[in-house]
PDB file of N, CA and C in Angstrom:
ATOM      1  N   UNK A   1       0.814  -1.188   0.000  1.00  0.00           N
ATOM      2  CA  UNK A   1       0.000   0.000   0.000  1.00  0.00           C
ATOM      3  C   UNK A   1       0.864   1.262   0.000  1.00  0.00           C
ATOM      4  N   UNK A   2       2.184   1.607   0.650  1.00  0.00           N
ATOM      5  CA  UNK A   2       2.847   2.334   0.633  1.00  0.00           C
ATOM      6  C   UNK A   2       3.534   2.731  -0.644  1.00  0.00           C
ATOM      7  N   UNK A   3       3.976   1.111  -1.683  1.00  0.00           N
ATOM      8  CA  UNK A   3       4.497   1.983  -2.523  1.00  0.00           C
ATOM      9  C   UNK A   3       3.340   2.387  -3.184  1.00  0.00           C
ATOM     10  N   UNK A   4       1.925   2.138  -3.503  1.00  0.00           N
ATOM     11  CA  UNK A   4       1.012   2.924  -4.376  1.00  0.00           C
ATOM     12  C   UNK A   4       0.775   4.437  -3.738  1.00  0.00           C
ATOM     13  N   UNK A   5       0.982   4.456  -2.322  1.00  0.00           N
ATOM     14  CA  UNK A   5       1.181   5.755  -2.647  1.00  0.00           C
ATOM     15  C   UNK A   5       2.105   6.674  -2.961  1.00  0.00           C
ATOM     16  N   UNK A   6       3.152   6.293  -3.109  1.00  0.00           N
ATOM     17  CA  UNK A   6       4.270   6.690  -3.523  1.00  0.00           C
ATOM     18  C   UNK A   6       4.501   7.271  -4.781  1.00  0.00           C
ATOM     19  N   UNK A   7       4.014   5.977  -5.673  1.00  0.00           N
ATOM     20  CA  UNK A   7       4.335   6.503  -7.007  1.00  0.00           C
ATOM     21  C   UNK A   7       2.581   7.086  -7.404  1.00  0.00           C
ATOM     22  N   UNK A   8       1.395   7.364  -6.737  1.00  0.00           N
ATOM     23  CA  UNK A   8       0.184   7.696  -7.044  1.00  0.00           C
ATOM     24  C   UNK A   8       0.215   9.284  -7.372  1.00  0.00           C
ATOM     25  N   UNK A   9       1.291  10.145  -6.907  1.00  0.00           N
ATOM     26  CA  UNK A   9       1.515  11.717  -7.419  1.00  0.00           C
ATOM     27  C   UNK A   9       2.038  11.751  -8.857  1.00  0.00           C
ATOM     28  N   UNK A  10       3.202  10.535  -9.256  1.00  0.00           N
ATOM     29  CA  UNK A  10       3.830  10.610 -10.683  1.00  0.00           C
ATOM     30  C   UNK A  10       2.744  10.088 -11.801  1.00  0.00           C
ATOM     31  N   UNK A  11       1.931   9.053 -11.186  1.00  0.00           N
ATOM     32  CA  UNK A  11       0.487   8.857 -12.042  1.00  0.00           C
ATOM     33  C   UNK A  11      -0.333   9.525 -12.011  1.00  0.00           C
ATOM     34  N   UNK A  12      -0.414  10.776 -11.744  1.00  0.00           N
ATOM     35  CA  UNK A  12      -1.541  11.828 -11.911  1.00  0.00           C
ATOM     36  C   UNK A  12      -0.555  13.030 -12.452  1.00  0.00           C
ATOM     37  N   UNK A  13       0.474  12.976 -12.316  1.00  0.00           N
ATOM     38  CA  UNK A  13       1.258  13.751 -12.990  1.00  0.00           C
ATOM     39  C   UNK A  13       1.482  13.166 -14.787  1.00  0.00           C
ATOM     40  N   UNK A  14       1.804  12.010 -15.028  1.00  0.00           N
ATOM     41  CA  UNK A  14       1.539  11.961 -16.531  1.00  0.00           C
ATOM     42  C   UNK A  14       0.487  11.602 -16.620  1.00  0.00           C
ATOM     43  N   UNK A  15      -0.941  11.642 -16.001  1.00  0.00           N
ATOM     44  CA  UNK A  15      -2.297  12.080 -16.707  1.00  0.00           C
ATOM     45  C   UNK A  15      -3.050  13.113 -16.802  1.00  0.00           C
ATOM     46  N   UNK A  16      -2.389  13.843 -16.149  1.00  0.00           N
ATOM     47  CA  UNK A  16      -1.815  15.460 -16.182  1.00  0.00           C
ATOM     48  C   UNK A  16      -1.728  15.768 -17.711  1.00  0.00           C
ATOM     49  N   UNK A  17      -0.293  15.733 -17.679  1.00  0.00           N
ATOM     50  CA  UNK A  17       0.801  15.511 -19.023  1.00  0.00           C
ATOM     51  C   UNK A  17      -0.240  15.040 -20.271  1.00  0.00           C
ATOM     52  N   UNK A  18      -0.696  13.691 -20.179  1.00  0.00           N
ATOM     53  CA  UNK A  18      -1.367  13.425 -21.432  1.00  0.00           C
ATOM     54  C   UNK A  18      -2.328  14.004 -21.873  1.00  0.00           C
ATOM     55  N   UNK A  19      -2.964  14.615 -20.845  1.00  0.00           N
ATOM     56  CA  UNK A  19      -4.260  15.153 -21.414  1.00  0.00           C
ATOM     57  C   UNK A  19      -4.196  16.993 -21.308  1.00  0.00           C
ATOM     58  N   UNK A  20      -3.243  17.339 -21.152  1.00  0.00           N
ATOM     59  CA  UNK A  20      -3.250  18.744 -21.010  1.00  0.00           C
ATOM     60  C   UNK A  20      -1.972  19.325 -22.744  1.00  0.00           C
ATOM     61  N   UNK A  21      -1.311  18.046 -22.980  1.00  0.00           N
ATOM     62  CA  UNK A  21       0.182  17.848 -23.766  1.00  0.00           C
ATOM     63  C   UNK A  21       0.041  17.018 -24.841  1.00  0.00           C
ATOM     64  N   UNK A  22      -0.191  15.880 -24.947  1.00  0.00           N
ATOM     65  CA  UNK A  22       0.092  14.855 -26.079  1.00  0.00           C
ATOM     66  C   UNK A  22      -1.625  14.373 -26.096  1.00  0.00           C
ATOM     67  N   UNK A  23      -2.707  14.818 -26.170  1.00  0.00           N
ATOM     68  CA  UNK A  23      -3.999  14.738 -27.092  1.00  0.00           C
ATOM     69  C   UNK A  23      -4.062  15.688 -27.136  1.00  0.00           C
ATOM     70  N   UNK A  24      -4.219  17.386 -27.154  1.00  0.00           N
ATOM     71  CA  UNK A  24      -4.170  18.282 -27.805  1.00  0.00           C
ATOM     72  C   UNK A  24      -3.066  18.593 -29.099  1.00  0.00           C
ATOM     73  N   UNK A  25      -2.174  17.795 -28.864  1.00  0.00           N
ATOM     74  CA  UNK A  25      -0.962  17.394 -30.084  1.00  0.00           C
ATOM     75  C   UNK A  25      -1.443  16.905 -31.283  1.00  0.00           C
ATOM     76  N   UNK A  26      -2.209  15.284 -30.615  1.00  0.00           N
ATOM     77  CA  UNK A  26      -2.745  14.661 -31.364  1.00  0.00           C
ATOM     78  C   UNK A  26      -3.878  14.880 -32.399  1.00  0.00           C
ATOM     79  N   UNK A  27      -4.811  15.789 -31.787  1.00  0.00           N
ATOM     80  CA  UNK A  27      -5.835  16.248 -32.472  1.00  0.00           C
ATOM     81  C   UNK A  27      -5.263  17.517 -33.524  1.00  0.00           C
ATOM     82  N   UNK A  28      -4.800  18.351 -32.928  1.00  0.00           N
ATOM     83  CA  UNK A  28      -4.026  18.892 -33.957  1.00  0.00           C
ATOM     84  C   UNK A  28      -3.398  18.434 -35.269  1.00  0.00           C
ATOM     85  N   UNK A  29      -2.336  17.401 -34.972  1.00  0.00           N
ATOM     86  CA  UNK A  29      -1.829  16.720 -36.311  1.00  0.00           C
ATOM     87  C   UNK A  29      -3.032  15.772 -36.926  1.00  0.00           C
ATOM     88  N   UNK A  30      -3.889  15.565 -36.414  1.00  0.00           N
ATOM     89  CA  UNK A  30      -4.748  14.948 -37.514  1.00  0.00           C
ATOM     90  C   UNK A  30      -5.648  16.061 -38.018  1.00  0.00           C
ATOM     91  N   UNK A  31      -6.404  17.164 -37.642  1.00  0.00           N
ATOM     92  CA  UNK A  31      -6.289  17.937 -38.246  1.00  0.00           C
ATOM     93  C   UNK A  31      -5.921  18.996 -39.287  1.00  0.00           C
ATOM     94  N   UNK A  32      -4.303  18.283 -38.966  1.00  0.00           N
ATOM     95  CA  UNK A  32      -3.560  19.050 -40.206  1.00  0.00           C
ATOM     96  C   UNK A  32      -3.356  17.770 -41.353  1.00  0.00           C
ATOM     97  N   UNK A  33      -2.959  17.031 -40.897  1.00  0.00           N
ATOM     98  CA  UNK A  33      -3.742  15.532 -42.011  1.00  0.00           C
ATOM     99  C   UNK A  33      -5.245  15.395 -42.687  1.00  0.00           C
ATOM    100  N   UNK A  34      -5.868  15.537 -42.226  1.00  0.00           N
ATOM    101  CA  UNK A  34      -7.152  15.772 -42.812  1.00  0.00           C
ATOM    102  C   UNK A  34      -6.802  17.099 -44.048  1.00  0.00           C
ATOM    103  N   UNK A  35      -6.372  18.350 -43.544  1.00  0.00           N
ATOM    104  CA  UNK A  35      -6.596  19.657 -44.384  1.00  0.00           C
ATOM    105  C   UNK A  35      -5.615  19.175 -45.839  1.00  0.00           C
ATOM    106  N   UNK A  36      -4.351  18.286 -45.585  1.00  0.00           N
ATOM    107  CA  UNK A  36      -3.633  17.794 -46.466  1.00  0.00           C
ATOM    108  C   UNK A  36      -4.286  17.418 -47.607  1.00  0.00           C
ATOM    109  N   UNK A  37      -4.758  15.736 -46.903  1.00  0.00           N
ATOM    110  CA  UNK A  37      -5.588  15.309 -48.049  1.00  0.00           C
ATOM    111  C   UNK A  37      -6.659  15.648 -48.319  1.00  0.00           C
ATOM    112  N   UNK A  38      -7.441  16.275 -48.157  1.00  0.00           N
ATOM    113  CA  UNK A  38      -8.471  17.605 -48.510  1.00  0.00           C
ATOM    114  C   UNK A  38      -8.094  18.478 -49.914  1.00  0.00           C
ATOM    115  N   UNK A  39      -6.779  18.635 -50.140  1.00  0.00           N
ATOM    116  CA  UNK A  39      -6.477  19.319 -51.267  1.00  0.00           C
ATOM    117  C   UNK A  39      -7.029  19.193 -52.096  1.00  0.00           C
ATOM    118  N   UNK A  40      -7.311  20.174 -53.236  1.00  0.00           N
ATOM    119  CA  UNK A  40      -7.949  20.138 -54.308  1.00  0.00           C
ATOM    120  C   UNK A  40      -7.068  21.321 -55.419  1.00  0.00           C
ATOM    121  N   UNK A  41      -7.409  20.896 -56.488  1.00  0.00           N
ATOM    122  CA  UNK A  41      -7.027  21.722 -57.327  1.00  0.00           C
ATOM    123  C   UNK A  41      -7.841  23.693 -57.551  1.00  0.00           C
ATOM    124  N   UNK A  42      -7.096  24.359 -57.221  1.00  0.00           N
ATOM    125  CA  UNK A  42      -7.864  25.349 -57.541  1.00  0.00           C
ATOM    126  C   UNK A  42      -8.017  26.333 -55.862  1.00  0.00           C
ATOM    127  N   UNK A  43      -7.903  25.419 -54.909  1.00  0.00           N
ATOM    128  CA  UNK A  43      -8.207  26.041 -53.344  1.00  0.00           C
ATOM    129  C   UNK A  43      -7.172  27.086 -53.288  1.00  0.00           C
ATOM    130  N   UNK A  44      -7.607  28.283 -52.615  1.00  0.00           N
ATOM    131  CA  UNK A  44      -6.644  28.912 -52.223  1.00  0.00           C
ATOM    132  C   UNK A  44      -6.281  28.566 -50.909  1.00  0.00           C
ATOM    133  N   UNK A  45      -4.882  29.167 -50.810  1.00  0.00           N
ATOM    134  CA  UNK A  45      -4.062  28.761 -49.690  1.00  0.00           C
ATOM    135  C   UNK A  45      -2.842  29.363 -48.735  1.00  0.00           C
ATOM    136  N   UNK A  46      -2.717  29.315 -47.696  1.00  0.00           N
ATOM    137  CA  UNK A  46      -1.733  29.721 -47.322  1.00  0.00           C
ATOM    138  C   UNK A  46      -0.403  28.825 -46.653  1.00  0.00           C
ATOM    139  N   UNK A  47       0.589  29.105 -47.121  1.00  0.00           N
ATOM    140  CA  UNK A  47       2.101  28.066 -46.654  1.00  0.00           C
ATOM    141  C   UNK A  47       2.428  28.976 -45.420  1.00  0.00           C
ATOM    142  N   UNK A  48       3.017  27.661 -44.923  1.00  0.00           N
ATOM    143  CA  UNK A  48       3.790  28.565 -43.223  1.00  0.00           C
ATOM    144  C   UNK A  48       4.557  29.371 -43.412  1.00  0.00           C
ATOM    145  N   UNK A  49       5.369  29.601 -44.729  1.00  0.00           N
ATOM    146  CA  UNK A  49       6.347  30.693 -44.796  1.00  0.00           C
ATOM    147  C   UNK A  49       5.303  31.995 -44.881  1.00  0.00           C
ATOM    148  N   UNK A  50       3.760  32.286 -45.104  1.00  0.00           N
ATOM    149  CA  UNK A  50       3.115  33.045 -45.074  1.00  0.00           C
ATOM    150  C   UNK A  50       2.516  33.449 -46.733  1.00  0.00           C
ATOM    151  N   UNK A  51       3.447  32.569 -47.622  1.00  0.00           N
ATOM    152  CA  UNK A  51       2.611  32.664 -49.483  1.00  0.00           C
ATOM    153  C   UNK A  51       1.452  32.205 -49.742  1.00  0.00           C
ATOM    154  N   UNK A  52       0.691  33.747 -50.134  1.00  0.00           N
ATOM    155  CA  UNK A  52      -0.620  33.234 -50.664  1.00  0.00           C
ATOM    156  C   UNK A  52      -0.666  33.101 -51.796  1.00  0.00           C
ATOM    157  N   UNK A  53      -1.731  31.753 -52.077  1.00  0.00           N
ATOM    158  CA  UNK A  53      -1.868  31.697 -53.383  1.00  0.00           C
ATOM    159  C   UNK A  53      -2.781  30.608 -53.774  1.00  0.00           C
ATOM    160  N   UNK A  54      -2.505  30.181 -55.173  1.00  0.00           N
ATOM    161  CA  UNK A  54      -3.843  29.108 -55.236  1.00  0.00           C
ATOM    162  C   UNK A  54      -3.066  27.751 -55.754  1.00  0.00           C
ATOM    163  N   UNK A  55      -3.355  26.708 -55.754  1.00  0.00           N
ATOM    164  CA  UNK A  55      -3.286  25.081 -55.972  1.00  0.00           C
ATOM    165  C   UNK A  55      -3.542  24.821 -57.590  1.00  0.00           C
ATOM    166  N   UNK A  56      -2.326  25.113 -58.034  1.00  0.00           N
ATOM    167  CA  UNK A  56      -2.308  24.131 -59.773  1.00  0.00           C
ATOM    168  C   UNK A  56      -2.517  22.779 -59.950  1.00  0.00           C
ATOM    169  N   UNK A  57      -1.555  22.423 -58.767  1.00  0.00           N
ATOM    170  CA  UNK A  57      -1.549  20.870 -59.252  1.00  0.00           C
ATOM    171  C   UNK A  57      -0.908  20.350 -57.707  1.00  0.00           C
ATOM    172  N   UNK A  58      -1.156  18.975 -57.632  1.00  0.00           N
ATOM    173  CA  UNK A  58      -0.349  18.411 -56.385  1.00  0.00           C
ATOM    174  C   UNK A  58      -0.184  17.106 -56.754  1.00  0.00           C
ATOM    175  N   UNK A  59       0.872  16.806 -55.810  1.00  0.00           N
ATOM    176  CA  UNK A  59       0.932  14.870 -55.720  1.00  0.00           C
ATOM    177  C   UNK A  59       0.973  14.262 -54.725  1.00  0.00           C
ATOM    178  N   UNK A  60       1.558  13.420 -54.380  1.00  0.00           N
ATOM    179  CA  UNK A  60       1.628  13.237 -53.116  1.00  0.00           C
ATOM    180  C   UNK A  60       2.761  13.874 -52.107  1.00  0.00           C
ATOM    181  N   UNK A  61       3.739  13.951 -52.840  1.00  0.00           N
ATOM    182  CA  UNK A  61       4.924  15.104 -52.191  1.00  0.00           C
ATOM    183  C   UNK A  61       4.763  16.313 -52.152  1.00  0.00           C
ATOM    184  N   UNK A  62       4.666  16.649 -53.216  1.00  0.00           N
ATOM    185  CA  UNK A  62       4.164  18.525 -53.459  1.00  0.00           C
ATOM    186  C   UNK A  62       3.240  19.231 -53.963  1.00  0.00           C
ATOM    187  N   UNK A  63       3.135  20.295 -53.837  1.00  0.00           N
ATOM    188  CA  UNK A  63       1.946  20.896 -54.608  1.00  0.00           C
ATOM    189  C   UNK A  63       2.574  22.506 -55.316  1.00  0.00           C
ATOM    190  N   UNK A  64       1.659  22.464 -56.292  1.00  0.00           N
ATOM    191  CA  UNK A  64       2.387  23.544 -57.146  1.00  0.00           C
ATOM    192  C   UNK A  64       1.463  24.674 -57.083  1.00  0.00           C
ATOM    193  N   UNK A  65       1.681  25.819 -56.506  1.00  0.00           N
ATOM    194  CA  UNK A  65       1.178  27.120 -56.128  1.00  0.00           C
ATOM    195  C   UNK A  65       1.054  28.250 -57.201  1.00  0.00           C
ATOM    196  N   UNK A  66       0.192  28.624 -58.024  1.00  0.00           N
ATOM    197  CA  UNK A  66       0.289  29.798 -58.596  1.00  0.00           C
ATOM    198  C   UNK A  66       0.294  31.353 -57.387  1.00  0.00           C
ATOM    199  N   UNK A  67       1.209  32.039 -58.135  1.00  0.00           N
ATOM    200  CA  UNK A  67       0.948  33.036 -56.790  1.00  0.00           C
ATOM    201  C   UNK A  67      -0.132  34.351 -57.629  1.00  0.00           C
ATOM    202  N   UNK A  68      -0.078  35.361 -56.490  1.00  0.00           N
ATOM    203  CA  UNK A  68      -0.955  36.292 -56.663  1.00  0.00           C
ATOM    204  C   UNK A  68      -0.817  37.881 -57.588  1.00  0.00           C
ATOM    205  N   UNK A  69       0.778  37.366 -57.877  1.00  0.00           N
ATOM    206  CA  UNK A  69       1.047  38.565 -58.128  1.00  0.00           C
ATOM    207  C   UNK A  69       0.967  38.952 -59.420  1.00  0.00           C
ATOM    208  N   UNK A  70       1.518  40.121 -60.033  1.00  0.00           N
ATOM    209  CA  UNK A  70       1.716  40.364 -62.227  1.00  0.00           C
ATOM    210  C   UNK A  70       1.958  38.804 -62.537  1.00  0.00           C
ATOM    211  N   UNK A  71       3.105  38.476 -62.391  1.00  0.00           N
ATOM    212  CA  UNK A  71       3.334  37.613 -63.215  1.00  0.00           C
ATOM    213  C   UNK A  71       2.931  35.993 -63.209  1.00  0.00           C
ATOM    214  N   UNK A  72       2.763  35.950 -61.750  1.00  0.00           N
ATOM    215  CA  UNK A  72       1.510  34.574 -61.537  1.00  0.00           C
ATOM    216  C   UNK A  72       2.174  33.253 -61.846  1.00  0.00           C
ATOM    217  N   UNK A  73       3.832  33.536 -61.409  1.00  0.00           N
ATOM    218  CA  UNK A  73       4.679  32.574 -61.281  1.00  0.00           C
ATOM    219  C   UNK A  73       3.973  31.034 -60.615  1.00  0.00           C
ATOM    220  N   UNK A  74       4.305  29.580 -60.616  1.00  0.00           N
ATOM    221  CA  UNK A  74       3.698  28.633 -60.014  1.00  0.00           C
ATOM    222  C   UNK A  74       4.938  28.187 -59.556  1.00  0.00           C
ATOM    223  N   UNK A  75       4.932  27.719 -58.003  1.00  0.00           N
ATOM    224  CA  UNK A  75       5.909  27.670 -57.053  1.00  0.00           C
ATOM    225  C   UNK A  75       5.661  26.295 -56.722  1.00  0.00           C
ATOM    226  N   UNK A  76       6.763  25.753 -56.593  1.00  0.00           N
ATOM    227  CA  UNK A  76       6.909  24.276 -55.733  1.00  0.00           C
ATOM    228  C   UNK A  76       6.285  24.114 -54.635  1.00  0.00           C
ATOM    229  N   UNK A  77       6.139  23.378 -53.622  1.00  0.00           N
ATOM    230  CA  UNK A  77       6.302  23.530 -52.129  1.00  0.00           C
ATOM    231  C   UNK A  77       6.169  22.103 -51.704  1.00  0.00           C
ATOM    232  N   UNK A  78       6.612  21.536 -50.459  1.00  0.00           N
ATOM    233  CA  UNK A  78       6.378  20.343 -50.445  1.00  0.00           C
ATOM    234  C   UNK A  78       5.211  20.021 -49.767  1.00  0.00           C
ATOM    235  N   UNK A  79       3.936  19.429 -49.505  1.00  0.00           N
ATOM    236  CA  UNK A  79       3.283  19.450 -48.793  1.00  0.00           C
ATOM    237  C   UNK A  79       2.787  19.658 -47.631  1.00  0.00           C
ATOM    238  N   UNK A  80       3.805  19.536 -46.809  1.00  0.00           N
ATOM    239  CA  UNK A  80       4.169  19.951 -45.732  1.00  0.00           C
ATOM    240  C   UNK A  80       4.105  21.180 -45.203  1.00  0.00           C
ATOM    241  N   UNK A  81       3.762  21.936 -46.325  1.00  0.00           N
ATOM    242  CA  UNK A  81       3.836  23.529 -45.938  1.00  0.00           C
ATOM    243  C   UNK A  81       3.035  24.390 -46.098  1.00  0.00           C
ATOM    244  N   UNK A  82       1.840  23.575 -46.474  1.00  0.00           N
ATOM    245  CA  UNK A  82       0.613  23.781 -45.856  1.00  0.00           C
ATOM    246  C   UNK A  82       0.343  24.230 -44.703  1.00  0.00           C
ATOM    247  N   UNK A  83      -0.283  25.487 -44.535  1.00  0.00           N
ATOM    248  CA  UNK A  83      -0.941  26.392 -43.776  1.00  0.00           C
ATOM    249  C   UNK A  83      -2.160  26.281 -43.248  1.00  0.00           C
ATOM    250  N   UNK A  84      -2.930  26.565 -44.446  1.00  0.00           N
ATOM    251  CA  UNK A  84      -4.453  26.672 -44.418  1.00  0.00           C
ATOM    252  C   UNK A  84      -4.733  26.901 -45.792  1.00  0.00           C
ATOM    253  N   UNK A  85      -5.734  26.197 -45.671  1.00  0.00           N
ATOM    254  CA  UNK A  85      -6.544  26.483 -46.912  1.00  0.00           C
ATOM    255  C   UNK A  85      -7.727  27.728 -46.297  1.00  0.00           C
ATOM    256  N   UNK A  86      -7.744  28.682 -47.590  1.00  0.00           N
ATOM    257  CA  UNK A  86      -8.585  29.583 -47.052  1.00  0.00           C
ATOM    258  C   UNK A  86      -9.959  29.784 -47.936  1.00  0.00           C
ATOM    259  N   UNK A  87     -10.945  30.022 -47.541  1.00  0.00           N
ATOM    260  CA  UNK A  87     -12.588  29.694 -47.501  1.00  0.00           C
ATOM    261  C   UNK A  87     -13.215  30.895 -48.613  1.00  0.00           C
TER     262      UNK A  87
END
């Protein structure tokens, strides 16, 4: 009985931890998994470096960005760098 109480502060301490730390993590990255494969051709979007723009084409590695500006260059990016898609 002594050692459960012993170690009964470090078990409420990582259920603490899990639920305040690593499932708000979790829900997050599937969230951002979901918005991934969600892509579509044509969505506009924003990359973490902060480029807006819209979705030419994608694959499974990258997606190719037309941007907004005169010349309406189409930019690499790897998937990953996905932001948001914006509405």
């Amino acid at each position: 009985m002594e050692f459960f109480m012993a170690i009964l502060p470090f078990l409420v301490l990582i259920l603490v931890m899990y639920f305040l730390m690593i499932r708000p993590a979790q829900k997050k990255q599937k969230e951002v998994k979901n918005m991934q494969d969600n892509l579509q051709k044509g969505n506009q979007i924003i990359t973490i470096g902060g480029m807006h723009g819209v979705v030419e084409s994608f694959d499974q590695n990258y997606m190719y960005v037309r941007t907004e500006d005169e010349d309406g260059m189409v930019l690499k990016f790897d998937r990953v760098a996905l932001k948001q898609i914006v509405e």
